[in-house]
C-alpha atoms as a PDB file:
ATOM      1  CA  UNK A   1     113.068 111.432 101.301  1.00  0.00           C
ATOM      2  CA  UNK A   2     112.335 107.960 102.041  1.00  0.00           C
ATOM      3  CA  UNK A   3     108.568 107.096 102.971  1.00  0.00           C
ATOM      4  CA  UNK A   4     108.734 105.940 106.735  1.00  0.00           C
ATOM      5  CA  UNK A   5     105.648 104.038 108.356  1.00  0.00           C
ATOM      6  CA  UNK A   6     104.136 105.527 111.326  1.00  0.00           C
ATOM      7  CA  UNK A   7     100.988 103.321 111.441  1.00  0.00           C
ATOM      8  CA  UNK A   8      99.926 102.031 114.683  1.00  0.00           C
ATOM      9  CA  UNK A   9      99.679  98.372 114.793  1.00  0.00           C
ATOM     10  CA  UNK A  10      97.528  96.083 116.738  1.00  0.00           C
ATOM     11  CA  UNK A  11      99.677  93.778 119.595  1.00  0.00           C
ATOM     12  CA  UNK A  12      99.077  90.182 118.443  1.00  0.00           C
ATOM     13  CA  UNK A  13      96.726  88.838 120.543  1.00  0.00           C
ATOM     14  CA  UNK A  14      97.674  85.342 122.321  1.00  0.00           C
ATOM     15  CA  UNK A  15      95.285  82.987 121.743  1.00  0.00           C
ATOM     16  CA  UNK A  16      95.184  78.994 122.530  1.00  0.00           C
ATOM     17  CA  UNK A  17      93.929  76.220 120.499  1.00  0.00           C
ATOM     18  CA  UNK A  18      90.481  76.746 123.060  1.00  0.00           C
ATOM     19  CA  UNK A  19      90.819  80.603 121.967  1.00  0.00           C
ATOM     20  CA  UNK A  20      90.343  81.724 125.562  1.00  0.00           C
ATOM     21  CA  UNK A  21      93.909  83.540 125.706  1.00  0.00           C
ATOM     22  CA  UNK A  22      92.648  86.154 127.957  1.00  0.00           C
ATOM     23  CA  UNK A  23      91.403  84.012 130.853  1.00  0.00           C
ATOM     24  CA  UNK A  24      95.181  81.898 130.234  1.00  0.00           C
ATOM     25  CA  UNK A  25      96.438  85.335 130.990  1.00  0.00           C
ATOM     26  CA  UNK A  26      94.176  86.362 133.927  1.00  0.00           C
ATOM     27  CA  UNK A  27      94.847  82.482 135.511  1.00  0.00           C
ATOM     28  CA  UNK A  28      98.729  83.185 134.947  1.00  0.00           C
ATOM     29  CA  UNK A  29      98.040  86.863 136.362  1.00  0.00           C
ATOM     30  CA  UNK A  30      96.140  85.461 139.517  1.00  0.00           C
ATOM     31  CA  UNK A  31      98.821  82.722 139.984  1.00  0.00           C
ATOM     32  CA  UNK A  32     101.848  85.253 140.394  1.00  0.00           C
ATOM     33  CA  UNK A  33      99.619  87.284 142.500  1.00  0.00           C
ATOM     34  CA  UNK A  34      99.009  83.679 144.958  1.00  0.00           C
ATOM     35  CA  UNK A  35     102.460  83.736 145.170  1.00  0.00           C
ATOM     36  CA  UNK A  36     103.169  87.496 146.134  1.00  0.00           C
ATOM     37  CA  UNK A  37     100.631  86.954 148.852  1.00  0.00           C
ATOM     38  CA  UNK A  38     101.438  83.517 149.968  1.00  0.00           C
ATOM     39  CA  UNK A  39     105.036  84.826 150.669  1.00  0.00           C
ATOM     40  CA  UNK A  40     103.172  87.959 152.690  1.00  0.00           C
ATOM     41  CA  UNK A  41     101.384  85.213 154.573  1.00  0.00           C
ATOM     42  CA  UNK A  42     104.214  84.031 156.646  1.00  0.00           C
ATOM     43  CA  UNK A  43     105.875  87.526 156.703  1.00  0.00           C
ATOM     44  CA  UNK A  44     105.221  88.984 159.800  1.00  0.00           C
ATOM     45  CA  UNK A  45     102.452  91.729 160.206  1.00  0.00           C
ATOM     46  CA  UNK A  46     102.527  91.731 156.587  1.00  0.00           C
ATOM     47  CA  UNK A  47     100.011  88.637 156.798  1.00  0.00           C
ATOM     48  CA  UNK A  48      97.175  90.633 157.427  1.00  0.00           C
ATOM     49  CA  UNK A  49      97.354  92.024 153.904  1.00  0.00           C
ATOM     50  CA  UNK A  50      97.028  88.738 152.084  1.00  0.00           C
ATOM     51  CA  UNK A  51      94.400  88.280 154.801  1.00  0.00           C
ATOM     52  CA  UNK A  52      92.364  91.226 153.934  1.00  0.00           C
ATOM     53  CA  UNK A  53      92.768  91.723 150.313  1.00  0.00           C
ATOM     54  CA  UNK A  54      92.473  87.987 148.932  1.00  0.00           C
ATOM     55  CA  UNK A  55      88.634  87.413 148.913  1.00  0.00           C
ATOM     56  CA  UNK A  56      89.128  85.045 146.122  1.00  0.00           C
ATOM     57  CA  UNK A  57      91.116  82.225 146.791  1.00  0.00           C
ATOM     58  CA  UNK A  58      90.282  80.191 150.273  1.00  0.00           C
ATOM     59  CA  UNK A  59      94.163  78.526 149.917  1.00  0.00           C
ATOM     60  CA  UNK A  60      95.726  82.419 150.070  1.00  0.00           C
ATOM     61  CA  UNK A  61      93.517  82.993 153.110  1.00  0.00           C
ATOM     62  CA  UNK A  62      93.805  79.865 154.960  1.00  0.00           C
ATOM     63  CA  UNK A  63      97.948  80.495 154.525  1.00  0.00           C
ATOM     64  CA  UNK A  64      97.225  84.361 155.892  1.00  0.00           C
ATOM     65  CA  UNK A  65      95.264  83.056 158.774  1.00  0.00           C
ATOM     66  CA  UNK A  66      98.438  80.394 159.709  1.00  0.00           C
ATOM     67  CA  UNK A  67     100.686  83.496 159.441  1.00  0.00           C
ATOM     68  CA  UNK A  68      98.612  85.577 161.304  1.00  0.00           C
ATOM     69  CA  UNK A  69      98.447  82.814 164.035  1.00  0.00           C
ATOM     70  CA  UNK A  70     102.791  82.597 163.990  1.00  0.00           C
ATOM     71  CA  UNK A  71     102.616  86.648 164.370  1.00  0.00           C
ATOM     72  CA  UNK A  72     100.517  86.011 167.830  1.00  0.00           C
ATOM     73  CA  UNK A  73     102.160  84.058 169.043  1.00  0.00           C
ATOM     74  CA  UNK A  74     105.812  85.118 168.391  1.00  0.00           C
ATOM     75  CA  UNK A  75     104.406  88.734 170.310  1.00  0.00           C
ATOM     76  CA  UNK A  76     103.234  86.890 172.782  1.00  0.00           C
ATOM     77  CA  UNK A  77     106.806  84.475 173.410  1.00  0.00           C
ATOM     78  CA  UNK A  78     108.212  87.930 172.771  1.00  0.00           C
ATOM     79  CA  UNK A  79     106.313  89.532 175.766  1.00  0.00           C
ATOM     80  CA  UNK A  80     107.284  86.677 178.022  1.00  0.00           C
ATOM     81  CA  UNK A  81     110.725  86.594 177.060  1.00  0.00           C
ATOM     82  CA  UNK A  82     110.853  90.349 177.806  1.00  0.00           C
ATOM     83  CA  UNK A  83     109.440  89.504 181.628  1.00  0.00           C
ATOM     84  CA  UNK A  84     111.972  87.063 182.240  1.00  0.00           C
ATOM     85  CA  UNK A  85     114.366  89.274 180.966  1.00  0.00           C
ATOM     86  CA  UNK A  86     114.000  91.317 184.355  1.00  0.00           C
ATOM     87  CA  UNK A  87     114.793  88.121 186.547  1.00  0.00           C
ATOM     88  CA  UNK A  88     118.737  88.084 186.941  1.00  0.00           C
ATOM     89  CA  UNK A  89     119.682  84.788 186.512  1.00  0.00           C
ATOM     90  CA  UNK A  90     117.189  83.636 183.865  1.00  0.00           C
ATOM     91  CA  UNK A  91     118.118  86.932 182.011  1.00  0.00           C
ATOM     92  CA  UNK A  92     121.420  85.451 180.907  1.00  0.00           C
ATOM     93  CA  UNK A  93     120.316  81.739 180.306  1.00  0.00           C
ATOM     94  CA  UNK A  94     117.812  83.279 177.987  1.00  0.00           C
ATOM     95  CA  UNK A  95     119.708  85.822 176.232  1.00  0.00           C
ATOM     96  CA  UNK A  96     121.405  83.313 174.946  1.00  0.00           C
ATOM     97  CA  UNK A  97     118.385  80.580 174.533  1.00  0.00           C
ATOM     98  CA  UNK A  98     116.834  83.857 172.617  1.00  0.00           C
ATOM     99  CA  UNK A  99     118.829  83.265 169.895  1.00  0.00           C
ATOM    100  CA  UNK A 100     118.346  80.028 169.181  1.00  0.00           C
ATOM    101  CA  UNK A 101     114.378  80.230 169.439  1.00  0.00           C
ATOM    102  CA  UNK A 102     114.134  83.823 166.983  1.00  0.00           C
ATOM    103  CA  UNK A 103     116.522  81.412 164.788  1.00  0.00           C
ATOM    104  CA  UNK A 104     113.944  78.553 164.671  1.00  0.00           C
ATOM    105  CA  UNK A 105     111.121  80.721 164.070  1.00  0.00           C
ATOM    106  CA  UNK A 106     113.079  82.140 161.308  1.00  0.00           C
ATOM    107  CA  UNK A 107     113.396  78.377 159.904  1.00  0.00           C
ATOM    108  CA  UNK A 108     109.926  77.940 160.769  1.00  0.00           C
ATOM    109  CA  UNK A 109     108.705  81.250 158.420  1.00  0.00           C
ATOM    110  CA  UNK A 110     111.365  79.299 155.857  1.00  0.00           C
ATOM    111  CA  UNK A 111     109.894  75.817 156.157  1.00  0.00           C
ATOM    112  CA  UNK A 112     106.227  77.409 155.595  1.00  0.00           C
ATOM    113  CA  UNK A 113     106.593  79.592 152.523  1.00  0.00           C
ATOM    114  CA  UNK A 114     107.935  76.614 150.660  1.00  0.00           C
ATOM    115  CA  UNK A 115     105.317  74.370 151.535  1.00  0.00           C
ATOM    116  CA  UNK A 116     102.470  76.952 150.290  1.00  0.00           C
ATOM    117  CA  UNK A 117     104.558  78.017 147.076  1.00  0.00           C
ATOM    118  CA  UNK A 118     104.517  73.964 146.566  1.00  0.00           C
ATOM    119  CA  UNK A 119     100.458  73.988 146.944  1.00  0.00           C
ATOM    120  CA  UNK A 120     100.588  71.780 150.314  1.00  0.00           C
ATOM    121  CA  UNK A 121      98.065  72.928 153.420  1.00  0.00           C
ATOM    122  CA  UNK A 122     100.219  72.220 156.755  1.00  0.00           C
ATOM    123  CA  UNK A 123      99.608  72.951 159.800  1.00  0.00           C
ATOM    124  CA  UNK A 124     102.198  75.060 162.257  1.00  0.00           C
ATOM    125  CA  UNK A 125     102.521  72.505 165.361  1.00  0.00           C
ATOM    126  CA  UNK A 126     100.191  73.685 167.689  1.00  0.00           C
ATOM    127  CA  UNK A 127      99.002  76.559 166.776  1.00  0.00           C
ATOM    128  CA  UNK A 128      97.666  75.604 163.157  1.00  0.00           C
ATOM    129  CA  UNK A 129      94.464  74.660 165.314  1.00  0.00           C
ATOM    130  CA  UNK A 130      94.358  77.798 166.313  1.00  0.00           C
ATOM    131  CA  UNK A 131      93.660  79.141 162.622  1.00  0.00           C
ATOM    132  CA  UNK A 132      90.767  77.274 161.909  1.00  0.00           C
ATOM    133  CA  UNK A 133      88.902  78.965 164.553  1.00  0.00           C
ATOM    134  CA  UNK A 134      88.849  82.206 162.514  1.00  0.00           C
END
């Protein structure tokens, strides 16, 4: 029989030229989490996550409170749109107007995600005011 090594061995530890390997790991670990939760941000409802779990990091939360400030007000254009939707004539005009405007938002969620995976702070015309309130 042939002698076969079952020892346990110790996972090389990764260590700099500083020899702070673990807190290059947690930074690398907290960066991939900023970007989980920076997409979340501008995702819908799903901004209130980011929002509510980030405590750490004030650029996560200002990007959740932007997000948060889109949702608003994209229920509240929805509302409206559903009102006018009960006039006849304006219900056709902005049927098709609809389109166009849920299209642009969609560009808009786009346009916004990139920015804060690129690290920049800008404001959603308008309503970025909005999110420094809160």
């Amino acid at each position: 029989m042939t002698d076969v090594d079952f020892s346990i061995k110790e996972p090389a530890s990764i260590e700099t030229s500083t020899g702070k390997g673990d807190e290059n790991l947690a930074s690398e670990k907290r960066a991939s989490d900023d970007v989980v939760f920076l997409v979340l941000a501008y995702f819908g409802i799903f901004a209130l996550i980011p929002f509510f779990v980030v405590k750490d990091s004030e650029y996560v939360r200002w990007h959740a409170k932007q997000g948060l400030v889109l949702v608003g007000f994209e229920i509240v254009l929805w509302i409206a749109l559903m009102i006018i939707g009960f006039i006849p004539i304006l219900n056709i005009i902005f049927a098709f107007l609809g389109l166009f405007i849920w299209f642009g938002i969609l560009i808009l969620h786009v346009f916004c995600i990139i920015r804060a995976l690129k690290g920049e702070k800008w404001h959603v015309p308008v309503l970025g005011k909005y999110a420094d309130k809160f």
